[in-house]
PDB file of N, CA and C in Angstrom:
ATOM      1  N   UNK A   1       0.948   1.509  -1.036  1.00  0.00           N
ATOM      2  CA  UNK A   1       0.822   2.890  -1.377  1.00  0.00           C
ATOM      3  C   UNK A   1       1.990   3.298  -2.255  1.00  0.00           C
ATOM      4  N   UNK A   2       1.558   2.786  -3.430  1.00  0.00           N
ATOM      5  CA  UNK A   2       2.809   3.369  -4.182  1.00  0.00           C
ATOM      6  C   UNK A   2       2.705   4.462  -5.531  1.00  0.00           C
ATOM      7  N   UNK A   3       3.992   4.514  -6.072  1.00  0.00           N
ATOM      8  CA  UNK A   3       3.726   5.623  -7.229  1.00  0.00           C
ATOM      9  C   UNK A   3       3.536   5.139  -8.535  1.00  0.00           C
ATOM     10  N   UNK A   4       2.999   5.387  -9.675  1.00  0.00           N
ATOM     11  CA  UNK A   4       3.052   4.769 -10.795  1.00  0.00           C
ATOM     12  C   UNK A   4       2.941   6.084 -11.956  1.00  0.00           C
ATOM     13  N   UNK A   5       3.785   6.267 -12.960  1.00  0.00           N
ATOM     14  CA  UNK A   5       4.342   7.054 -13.723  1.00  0.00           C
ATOM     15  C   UNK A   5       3.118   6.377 -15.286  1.00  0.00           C
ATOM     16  N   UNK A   6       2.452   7.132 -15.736  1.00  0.00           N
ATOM     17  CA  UNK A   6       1.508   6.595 -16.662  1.00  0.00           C
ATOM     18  C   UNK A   6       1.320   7.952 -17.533  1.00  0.00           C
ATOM     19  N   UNK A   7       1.395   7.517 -19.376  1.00  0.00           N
ATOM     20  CA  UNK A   7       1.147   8.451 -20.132  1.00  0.00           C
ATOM     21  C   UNK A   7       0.010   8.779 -20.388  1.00  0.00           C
ATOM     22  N   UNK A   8      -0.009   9.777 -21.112  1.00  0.00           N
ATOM     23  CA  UNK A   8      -1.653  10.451 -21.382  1.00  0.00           C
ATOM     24  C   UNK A   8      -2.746   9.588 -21.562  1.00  0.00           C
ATOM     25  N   UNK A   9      -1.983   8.864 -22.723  1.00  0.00           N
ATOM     26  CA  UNK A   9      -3.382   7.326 -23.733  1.00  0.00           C
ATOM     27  C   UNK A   9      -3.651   6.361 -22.809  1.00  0.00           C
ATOM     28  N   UNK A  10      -2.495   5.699 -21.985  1.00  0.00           N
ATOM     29  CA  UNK A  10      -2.818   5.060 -21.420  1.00  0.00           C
ATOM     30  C   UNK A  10      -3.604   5.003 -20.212  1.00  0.00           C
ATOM     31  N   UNK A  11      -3.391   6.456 -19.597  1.00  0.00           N
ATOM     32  CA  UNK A  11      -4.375   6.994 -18.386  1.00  0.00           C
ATOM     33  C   UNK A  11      -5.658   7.184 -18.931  1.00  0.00           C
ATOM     34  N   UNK A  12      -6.036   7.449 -20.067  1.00  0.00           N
ATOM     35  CA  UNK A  12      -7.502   7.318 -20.885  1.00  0.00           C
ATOM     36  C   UNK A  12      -8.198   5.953 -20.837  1.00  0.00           C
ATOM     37  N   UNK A  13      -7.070   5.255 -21.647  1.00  0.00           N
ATOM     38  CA  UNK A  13      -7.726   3.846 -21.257  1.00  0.00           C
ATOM     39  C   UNK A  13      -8.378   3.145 -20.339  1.00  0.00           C
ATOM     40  N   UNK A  14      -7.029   3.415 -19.347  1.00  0.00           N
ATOM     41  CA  UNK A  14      -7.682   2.444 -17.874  1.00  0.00           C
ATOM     42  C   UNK A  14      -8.219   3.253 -16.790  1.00  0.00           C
ATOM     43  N   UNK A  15      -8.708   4.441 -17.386  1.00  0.00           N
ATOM     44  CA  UNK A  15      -9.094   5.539 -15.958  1.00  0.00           C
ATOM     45  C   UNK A  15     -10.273   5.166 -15.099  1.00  0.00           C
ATOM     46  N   UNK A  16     -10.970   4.324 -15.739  1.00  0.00           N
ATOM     47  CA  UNK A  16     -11.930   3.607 -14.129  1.00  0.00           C
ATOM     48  C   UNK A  16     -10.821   3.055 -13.147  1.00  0.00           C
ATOM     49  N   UNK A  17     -10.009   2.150 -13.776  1.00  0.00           N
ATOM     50  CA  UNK A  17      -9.084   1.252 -12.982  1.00  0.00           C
ATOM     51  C   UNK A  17      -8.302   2.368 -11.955  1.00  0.00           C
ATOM     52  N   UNK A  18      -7.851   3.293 -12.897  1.00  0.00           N
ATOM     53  CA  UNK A  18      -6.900   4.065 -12.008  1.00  0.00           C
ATOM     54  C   UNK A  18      -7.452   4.894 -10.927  1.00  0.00           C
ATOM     55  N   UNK A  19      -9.021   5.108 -10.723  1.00  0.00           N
ATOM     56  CA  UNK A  19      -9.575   5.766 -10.129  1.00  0.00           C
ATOM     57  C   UNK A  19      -9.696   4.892  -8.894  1.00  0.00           C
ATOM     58  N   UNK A  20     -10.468   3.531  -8.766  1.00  0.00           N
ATOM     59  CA  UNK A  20     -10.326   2.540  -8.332  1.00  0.00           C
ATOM     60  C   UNK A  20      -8.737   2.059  -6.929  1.00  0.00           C
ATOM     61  N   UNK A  21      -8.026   2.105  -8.426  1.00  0.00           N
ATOM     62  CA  UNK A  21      -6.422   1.824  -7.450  1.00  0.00           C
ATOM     63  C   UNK A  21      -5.940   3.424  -6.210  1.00  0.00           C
ATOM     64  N   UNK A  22      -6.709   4.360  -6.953  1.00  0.00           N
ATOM     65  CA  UNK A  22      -6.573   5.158  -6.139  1.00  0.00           C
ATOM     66  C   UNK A  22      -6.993   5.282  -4.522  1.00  0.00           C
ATOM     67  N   UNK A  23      -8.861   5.054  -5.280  1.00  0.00           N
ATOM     68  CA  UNK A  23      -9.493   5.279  -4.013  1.00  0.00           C
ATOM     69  C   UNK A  23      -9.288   4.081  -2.899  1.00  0.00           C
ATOM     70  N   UNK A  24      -8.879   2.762  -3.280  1.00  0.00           N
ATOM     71  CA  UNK A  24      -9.315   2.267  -2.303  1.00  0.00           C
ATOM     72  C   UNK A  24      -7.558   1.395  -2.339  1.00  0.00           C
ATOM     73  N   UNK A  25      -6.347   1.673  -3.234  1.00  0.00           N
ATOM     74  CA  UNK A  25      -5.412   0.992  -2.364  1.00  0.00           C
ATOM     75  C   UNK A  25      -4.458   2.202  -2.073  1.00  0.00           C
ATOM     76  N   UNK A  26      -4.892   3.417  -2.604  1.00  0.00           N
ATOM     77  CA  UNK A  26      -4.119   4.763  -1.687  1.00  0.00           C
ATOM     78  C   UNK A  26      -3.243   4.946  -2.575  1.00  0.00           C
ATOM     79  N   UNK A  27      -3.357   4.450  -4.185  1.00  0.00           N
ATOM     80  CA  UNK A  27      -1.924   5.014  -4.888  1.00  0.00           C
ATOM     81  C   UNK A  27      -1.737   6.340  -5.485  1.00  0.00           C
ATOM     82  N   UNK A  28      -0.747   6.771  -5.955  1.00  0.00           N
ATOM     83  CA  UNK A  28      -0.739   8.008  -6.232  1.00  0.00           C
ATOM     84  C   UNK A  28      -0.286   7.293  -7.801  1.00  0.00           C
ATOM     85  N   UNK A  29      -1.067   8.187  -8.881  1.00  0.00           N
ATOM     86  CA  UNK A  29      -0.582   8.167 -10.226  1.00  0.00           C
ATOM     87  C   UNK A  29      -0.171   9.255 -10.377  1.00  0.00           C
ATOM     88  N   UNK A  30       0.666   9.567 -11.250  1.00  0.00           N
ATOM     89  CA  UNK A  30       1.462  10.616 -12.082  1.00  0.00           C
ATOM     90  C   UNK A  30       1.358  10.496 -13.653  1.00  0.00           C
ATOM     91  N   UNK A  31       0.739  11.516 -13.942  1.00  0.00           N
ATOM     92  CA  UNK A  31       0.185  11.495 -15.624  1.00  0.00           C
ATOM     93  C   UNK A  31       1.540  12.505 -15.946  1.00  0.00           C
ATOM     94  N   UNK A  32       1.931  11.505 -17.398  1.00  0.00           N
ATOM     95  CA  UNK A  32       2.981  12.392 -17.920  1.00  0.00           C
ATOM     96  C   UNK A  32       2.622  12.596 -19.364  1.00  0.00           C
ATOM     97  N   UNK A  33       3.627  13.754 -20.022  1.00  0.00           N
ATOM     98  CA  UNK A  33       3.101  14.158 -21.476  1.00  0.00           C
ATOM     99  C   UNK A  33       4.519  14.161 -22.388  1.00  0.00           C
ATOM    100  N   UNK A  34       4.949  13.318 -23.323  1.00  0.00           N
ATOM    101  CA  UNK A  34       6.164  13.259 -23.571  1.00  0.00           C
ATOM    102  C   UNK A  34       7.034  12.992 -22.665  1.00  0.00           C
ATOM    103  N   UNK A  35       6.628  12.249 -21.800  1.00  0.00           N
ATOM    104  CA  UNK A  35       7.850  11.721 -20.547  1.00  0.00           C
ATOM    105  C   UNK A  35       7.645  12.824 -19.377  1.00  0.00           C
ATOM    106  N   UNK A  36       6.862  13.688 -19.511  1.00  0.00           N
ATOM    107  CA  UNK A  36       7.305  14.719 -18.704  1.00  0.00           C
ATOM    108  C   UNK A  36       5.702  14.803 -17.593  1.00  0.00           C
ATOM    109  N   UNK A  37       5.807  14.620 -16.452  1.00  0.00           N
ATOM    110  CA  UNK A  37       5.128  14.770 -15.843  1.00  0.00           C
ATOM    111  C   UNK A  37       3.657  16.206 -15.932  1.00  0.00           C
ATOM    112  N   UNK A  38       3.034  16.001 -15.678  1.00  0.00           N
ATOM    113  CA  UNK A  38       1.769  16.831 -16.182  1.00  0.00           C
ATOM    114  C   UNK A  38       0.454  17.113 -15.028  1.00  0.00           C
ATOM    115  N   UNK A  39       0.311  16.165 -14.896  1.00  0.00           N
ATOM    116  CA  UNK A  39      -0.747  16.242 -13.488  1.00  0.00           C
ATOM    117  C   UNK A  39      -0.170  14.728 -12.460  1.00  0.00           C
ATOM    118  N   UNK A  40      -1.510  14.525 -11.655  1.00  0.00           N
ATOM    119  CA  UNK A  40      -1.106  13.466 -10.400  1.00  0.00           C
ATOM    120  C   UNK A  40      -2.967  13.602  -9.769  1.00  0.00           C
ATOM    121  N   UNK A  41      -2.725  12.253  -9.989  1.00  0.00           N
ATOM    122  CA  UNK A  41      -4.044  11.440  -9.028  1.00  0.00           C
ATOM    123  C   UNK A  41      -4.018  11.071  -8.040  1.00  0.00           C
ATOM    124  N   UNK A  42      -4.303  12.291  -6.977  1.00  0.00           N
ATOM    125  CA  UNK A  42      -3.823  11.461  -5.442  1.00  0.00           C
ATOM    126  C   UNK A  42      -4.988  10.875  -4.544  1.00  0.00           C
ATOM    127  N   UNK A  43      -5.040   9.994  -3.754  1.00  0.00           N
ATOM    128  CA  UNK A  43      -6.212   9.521  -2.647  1.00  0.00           C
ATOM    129  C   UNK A  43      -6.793  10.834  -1.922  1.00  0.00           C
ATOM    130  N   UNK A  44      -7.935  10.736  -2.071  1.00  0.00           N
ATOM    131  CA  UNK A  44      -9.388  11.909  -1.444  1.00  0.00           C
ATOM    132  C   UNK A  44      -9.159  11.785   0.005  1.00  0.00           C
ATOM    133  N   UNK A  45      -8.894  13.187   1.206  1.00  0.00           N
ATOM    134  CA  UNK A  45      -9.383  12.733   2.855  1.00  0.00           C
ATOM    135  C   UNK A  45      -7.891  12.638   3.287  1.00  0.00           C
ATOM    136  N   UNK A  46      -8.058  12.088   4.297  1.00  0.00           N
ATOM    137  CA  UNK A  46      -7.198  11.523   5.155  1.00  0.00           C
ATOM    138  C   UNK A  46      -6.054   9.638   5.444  1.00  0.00           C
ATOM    139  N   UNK A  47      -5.495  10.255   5.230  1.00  0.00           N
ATOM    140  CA  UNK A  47      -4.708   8.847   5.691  1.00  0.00           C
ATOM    141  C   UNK A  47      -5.059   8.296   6.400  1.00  0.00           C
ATOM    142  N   UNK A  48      -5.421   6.814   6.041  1.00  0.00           N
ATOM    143  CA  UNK A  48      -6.259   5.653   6.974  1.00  0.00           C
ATOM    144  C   UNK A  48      -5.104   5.289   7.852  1.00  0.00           C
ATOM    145  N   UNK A  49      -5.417   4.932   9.376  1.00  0.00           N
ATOM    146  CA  UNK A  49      -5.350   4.513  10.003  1.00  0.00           C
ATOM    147  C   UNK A  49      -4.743   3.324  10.090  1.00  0.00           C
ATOM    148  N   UNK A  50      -3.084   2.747  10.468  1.00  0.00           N
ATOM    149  CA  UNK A  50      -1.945   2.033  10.028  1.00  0.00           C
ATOM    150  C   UNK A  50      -3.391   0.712  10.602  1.00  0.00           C
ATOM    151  N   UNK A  51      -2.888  -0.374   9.799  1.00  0.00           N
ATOM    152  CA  UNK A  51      -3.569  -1.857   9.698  1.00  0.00           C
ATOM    153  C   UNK A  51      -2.412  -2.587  10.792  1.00  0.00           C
ATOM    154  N   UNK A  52      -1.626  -2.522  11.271  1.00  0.00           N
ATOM    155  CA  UNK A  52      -0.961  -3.570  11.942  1.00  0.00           C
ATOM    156  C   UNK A  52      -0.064  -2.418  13.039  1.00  0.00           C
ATOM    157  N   UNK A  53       0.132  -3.152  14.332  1.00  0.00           N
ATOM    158  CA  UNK A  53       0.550  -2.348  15.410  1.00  0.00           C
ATOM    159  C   UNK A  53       2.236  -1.841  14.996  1.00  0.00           C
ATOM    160  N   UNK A  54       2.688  -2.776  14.017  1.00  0.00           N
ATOM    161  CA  UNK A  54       4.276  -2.362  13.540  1.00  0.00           C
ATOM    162  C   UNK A  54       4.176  -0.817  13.143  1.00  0.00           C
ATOM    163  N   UNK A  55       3.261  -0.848  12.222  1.00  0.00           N
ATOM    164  CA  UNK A  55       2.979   0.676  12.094  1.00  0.00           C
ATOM    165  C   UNK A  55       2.486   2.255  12.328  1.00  0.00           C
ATOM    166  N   UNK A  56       2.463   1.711  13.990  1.00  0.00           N
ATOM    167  CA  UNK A  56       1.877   2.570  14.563  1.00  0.00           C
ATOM    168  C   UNK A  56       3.075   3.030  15.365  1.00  0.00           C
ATOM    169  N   UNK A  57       4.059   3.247  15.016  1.00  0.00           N
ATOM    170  CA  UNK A  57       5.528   3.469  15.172  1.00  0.00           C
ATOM    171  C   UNK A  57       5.529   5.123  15.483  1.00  0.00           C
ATOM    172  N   UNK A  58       5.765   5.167  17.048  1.00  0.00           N
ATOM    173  CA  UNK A  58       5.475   6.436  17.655  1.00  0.00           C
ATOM    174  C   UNK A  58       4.534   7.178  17.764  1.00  0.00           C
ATOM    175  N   UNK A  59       2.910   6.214  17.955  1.00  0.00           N
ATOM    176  CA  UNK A  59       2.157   6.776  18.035  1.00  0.00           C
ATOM    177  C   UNK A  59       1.578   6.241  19.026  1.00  0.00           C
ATOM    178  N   UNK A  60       2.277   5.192  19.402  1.00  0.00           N
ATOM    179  CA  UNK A  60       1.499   4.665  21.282  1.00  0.00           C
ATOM    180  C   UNK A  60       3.011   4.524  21.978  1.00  0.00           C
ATOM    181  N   UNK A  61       2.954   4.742  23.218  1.00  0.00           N
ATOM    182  CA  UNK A  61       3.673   4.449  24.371  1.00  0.00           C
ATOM    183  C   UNK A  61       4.132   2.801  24.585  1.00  0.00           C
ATOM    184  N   UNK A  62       5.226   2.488  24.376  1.00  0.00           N
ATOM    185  CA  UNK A  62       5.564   1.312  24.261  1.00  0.00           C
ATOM    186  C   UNK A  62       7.001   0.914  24.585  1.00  0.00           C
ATOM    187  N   UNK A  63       7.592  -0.521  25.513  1.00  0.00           N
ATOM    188  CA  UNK A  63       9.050  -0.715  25.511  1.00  0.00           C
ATOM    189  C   UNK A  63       9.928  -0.590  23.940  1.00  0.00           C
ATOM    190  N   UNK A  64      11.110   0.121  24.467  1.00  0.00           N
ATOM    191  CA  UNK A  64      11.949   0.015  22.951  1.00  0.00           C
ATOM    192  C   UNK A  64      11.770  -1.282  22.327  1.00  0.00           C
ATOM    193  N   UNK A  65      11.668  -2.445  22.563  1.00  0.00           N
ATOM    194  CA  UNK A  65      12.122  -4.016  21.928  1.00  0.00           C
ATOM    195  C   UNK A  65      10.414  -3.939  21.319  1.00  0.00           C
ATOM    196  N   UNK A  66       9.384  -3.699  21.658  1.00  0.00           N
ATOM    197  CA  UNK A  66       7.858  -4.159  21.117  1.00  0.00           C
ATOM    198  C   UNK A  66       7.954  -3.770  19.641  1.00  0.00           C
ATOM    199  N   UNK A  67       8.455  -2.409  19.184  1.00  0.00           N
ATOM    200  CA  UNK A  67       7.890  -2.740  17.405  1.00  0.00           C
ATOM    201  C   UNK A  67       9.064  -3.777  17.077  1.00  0.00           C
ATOM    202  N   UNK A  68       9.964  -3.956  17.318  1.00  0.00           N
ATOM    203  CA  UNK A  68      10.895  -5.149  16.457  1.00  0.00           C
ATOM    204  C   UNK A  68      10.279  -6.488  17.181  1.00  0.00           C
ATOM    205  N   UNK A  69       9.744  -6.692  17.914  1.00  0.00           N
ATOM    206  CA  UNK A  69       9.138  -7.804  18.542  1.00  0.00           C
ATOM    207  C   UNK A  69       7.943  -8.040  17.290  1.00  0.00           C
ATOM    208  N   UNK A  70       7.144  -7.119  17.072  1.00  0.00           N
ATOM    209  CA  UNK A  70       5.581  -7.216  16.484  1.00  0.00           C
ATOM    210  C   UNK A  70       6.199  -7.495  15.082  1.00  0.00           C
ATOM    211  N   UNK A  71       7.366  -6.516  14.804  1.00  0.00           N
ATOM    212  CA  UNK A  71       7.693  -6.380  13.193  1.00  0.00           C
ATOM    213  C   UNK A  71       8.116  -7.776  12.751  1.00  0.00           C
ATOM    214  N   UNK A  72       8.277  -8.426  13.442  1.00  0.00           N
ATOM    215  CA  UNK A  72       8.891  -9.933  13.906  1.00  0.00           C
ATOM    216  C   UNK A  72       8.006 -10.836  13.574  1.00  0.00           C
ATOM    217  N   UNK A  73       6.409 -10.626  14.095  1.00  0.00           N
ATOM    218  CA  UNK A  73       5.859 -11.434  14.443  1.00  0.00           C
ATOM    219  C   UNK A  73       4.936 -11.451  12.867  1.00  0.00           C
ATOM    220  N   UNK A  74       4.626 -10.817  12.821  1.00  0.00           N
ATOM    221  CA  UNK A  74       3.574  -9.740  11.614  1.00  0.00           C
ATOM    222  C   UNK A  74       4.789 -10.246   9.907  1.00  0.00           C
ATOM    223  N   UNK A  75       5.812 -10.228  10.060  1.00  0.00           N
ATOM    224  CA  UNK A  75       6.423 -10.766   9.090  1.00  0.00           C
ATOM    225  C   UNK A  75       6.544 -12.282   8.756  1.00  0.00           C
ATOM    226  N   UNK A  76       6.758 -12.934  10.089  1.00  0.00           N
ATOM    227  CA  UNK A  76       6.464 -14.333  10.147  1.00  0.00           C
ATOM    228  C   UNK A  76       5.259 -14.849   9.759  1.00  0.00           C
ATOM    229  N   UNK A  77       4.054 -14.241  10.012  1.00  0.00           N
ATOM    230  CA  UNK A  77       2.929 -14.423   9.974  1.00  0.00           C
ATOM    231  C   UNK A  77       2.567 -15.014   8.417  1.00  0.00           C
ATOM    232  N   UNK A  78       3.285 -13.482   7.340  1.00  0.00           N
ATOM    233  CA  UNK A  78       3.339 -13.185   6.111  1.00  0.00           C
ATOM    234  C   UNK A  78       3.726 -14.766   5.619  1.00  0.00           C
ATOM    235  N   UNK A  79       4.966 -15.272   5.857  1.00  0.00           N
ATOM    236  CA  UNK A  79       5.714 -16.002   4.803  1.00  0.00           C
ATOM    237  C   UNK A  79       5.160 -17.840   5.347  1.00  0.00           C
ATOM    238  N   UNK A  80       4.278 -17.812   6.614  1.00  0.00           N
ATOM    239  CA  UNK A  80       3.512 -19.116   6.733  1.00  0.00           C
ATOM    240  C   UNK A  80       2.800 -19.051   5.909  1.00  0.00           C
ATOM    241  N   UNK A  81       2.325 -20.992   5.659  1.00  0.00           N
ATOM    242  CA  UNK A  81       1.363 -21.373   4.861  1.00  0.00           C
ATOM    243  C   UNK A  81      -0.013 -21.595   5.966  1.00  0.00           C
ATOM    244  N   UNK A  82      -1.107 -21.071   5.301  1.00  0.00           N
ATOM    245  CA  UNK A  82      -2.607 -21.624   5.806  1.00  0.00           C
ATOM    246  C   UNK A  82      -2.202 -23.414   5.999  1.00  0.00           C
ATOM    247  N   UNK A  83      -2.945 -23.634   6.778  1.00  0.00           N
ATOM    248  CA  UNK A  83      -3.072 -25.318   7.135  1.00  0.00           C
ATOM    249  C   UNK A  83      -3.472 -26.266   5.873  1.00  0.00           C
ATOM    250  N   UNK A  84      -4.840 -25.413   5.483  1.00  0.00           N
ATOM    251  CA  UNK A  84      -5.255 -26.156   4.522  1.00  0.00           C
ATOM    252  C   UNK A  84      -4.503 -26.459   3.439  1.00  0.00           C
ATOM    253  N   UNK A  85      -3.560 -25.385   3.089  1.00  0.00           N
ATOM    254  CA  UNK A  85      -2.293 -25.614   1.622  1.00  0.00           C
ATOM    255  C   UNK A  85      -1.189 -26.607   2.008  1.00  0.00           C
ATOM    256  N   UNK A  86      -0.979 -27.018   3.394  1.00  0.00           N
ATOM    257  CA  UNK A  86       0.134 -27.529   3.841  1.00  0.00           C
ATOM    258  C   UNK A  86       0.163 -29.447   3.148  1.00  0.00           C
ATOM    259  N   UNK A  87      -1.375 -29.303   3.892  1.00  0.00           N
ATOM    260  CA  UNK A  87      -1.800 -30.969   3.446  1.00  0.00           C
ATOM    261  C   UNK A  87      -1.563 -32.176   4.219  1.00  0.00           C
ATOM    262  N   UNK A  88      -2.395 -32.999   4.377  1.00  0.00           N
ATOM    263  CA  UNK A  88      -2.037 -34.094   5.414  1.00  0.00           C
ATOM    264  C   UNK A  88      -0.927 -35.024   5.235  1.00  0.00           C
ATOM    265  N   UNK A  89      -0.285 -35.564   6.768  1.00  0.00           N
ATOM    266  CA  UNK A  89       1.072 -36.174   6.490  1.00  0.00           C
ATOM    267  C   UNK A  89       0.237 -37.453   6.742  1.00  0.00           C
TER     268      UNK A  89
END
């Protein structure tokens, strides 16, 4: 969910794309005019619902140590390889 700073022409160009990156990875664009900000494309509704329990950070009842436990686990997860890429010894 991030921000991206984009000029007039170029928001013409790719405005399916940017509509796209909006709706479905939650970004916010910022249309500028001479450098200078002008409008903003933000995601339609409500904020979806955090994808991993790290981020549900004060919103369930839980021991102090569980989100650095999960944030732990959920990061490790990230930087393993699938089996299949590893390759037979």
């Amino acid at each position: 969910m991030g921000e991206q700073i984009m000029n007039i022409a170029e928001a013409k160009k790719y405005f399916s794309d940017l509509i796209g990156r909006v709706a479905y990875r939650r970004e916010t664009i910022t249309i500028a005019r001479r450098g200078k900000p002008v409008a903003k494309i933000i995601p339609f509704g409500p904020e979806p619902a955090p994808r991993h329990l790290v981020e549900a950070v004060g919103r369930i009842a839980a021991p102090p140590d569980f989100h650095r436990t999960m944030e732990k686990i959920v990061s490790g997860r990230s930087k393993s390889k699938p089996r299949l890429l590893l390759g037979k010894k």
